[in-house]
Protein backbone atom coordinates (compact mmCIF):
# COMPACT_ATOMS: atom_id res chain seq x y z
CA UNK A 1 0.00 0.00 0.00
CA UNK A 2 1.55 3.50 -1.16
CA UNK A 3 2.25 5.77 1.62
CA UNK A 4 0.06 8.55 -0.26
CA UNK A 5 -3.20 5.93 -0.65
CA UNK A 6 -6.65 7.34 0.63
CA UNK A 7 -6.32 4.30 3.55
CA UNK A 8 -2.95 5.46 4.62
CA UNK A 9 -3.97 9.23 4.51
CA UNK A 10 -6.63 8.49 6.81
CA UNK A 11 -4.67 6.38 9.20
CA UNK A 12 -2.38 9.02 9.08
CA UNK A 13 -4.88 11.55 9.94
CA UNK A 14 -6.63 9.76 12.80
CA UNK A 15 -2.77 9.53 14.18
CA UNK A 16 -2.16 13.31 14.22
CA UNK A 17 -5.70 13.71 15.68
CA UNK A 18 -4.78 11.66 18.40
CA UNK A 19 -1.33 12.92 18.61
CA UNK A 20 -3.04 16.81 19.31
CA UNK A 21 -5.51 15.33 21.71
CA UNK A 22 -2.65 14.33 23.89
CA UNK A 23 -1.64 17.71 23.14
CA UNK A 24 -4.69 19.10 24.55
CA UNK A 25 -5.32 16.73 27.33
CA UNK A 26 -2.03 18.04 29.39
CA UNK A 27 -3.30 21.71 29.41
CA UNK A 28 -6.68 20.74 31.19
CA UNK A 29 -7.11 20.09 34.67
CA UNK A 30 -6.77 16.44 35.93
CA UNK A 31 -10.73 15.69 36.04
CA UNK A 32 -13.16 14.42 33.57
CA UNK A 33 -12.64 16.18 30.77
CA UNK A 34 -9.17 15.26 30.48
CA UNK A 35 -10.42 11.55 31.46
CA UNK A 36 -12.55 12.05 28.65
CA UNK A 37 -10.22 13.02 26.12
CA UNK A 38 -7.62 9.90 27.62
CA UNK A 39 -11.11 7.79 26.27
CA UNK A 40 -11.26 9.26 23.08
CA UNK A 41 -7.68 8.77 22.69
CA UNK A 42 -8.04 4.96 23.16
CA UNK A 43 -10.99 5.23 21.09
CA UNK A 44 -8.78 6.69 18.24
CA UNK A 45 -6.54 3.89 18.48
CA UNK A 46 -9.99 1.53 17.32
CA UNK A 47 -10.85 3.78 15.02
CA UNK A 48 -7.11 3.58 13.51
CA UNK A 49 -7.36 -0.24 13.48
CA UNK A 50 -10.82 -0.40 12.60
CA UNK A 51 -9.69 1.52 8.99
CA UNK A 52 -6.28 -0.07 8.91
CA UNK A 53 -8.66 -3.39 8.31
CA UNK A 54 -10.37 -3.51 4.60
CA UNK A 55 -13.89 -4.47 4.52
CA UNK A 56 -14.40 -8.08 3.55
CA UNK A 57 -16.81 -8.96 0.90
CA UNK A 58 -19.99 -8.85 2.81
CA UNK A 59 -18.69 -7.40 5.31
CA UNK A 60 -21.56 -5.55 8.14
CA UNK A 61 -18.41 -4.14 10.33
CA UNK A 62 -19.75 -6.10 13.08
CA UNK A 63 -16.20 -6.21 15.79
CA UNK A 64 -15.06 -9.59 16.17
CA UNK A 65 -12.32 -11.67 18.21
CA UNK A 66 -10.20 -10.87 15.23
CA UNK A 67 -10.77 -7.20 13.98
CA UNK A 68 -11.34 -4.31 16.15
CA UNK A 69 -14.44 -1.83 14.50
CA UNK A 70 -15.98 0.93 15.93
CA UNK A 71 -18.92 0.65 17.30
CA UNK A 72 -22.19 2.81 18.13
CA UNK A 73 -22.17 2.99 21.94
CA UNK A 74 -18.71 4.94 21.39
CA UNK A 75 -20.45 7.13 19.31
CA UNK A 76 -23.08 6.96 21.84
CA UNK A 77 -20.66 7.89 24.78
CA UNK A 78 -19.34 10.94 22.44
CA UNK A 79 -22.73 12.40 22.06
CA UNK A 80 -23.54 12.03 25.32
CA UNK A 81 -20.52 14.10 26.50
CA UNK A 82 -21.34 16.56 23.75
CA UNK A 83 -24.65 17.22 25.37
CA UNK A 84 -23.88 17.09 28.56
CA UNK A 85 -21.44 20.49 28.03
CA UNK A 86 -23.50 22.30 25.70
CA UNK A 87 -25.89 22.02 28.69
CA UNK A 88 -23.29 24.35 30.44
CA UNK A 89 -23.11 26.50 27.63
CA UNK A 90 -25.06 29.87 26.41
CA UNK A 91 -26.22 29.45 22.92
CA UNK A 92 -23.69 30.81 20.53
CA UNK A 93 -25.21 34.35 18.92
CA UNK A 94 -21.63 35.28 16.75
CA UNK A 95 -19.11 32.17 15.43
CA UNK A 96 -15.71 32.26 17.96
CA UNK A 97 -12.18 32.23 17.10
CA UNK A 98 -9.95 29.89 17.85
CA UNK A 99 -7.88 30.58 21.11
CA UNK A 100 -9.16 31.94 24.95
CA UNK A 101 -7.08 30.16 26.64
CA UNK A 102 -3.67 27.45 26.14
CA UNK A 103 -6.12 24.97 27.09
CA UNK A 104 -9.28 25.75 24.08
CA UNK A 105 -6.16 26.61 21.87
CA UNK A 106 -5.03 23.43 22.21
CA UNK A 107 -8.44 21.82 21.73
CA UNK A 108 -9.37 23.85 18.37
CA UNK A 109 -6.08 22.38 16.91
CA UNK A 110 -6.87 19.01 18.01
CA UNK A 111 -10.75 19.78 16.45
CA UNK A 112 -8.71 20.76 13.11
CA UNK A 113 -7.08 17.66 13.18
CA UNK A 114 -10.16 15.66 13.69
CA UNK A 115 -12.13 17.59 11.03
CA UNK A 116 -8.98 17.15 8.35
CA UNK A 117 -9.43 13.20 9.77
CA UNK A 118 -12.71 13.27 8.57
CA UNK A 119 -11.89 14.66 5.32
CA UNK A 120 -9.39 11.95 4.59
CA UNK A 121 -11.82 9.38 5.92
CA UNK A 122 -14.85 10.27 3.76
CA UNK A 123 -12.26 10.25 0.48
CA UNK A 124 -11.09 6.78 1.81
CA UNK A 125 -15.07 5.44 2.04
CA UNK A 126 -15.24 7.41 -1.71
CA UNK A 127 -12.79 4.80 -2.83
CA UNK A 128 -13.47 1.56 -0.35
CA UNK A 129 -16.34 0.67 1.92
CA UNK A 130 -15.72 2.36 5.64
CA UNK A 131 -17.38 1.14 8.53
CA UNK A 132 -20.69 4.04 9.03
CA UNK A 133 -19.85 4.65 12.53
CA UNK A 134 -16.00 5.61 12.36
CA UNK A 135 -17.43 7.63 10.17
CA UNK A 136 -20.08 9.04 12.54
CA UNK A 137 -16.99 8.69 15.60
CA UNK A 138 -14.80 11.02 14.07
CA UNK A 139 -17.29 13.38 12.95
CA UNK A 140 -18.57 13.81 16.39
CA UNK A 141 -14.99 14.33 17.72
CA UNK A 142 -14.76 17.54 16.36
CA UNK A 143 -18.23 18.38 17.70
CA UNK A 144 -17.18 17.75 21.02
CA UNK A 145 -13.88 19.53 20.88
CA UNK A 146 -15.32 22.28 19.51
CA UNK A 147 -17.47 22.21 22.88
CA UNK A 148 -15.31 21.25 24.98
CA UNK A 149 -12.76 24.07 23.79
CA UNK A 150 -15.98 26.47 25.05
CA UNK A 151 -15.92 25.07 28.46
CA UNK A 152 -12.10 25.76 28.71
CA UNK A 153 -12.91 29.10 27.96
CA UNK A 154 -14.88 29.38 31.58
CA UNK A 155 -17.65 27.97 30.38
CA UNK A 156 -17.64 30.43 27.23
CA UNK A 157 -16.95 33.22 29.19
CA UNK A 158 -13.42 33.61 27.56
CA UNK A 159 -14.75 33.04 23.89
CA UNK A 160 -12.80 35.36 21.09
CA UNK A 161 -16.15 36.12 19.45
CA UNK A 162 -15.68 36.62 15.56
CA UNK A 163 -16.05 39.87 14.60
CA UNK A 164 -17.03 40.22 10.75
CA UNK A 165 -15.64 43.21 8.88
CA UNK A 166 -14.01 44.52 11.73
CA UNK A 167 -10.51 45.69 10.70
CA UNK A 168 -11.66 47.24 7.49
């Protein structure tokens, strides 16, 4: 397999997601959200495995003793967590910029790096079946570190609010 194929650009991917997670997870607090993001890390490492495996003919990406697949309880668990901190959250009324604090820094990059995941995952299912919920996994991730970056922020207190037009 060529270093540059749409399988190996998504394995790739999902690594430097994970790799910025880790990133992330030593500017929070010790407490759940850095638990959390220890899960997701794990969960990245199925996710990796779960693509690194081609789809057999037939093939319902059910887990078995012998390949690892993401499944939807971790997608589940990651929406769970995403609505359990928007609950914490005002509604948004302008988009926010990257940054606040070293801690939501740290998590925007690591929601760039899930979202440029994603990208190289949905080219890899354009050119092989991909099991639905890695899919669905990694899209979420970025959801929730897009939220979780606003609780780092004091709860989105500390949000950089996006100002449009404003240093014309």
């Amino acid at each position: 397999l060529e270093k540059h194929a749409p399988r190996m650009e998504a394995i790739g991917a999902v690594d430097e997601a994970n790799s910025m997670l880790g990133f992330a997870a030593v500017a929070l607090e010790q407490g759940e959200h850095a638990e959390a993001l220890f899960r997701i890390q794990n969960d990245l490492f199925d996710l990796g495995a779960d693509i690194a495996t081609p789809a057999a003919e037939g093939d319902d990406f059910a887990p078995s003793p012998m390949v690892l697949r993401t499944v939807a309880a971790q997608v589940d668990w990651l929406e769970a967590r995403i609505d359990e901190a928007n609950a914490r959250l005002e509604p948004l009324t302008s988009f926010v910029l990257p940054g606040g604090s070293e801690a939501a820094a740290r998590l925007h990059c690591a929601r760039a790096s899930a979202r440029r995941a994603e990208r190289a995952m949905t080219a890899l299912a354009g050119a092989a079946p991909t099991n639905p919920q890695a899919l669905a996994y990694i899209n979420r991730l970025s959801d929730y570190l897009f939220v979780l970056a606003r609780v780092a922020n004091h709860d989105g207190a500390d949000d950089v609010k996006w100002v449009p037009g404003a240093n014309r």
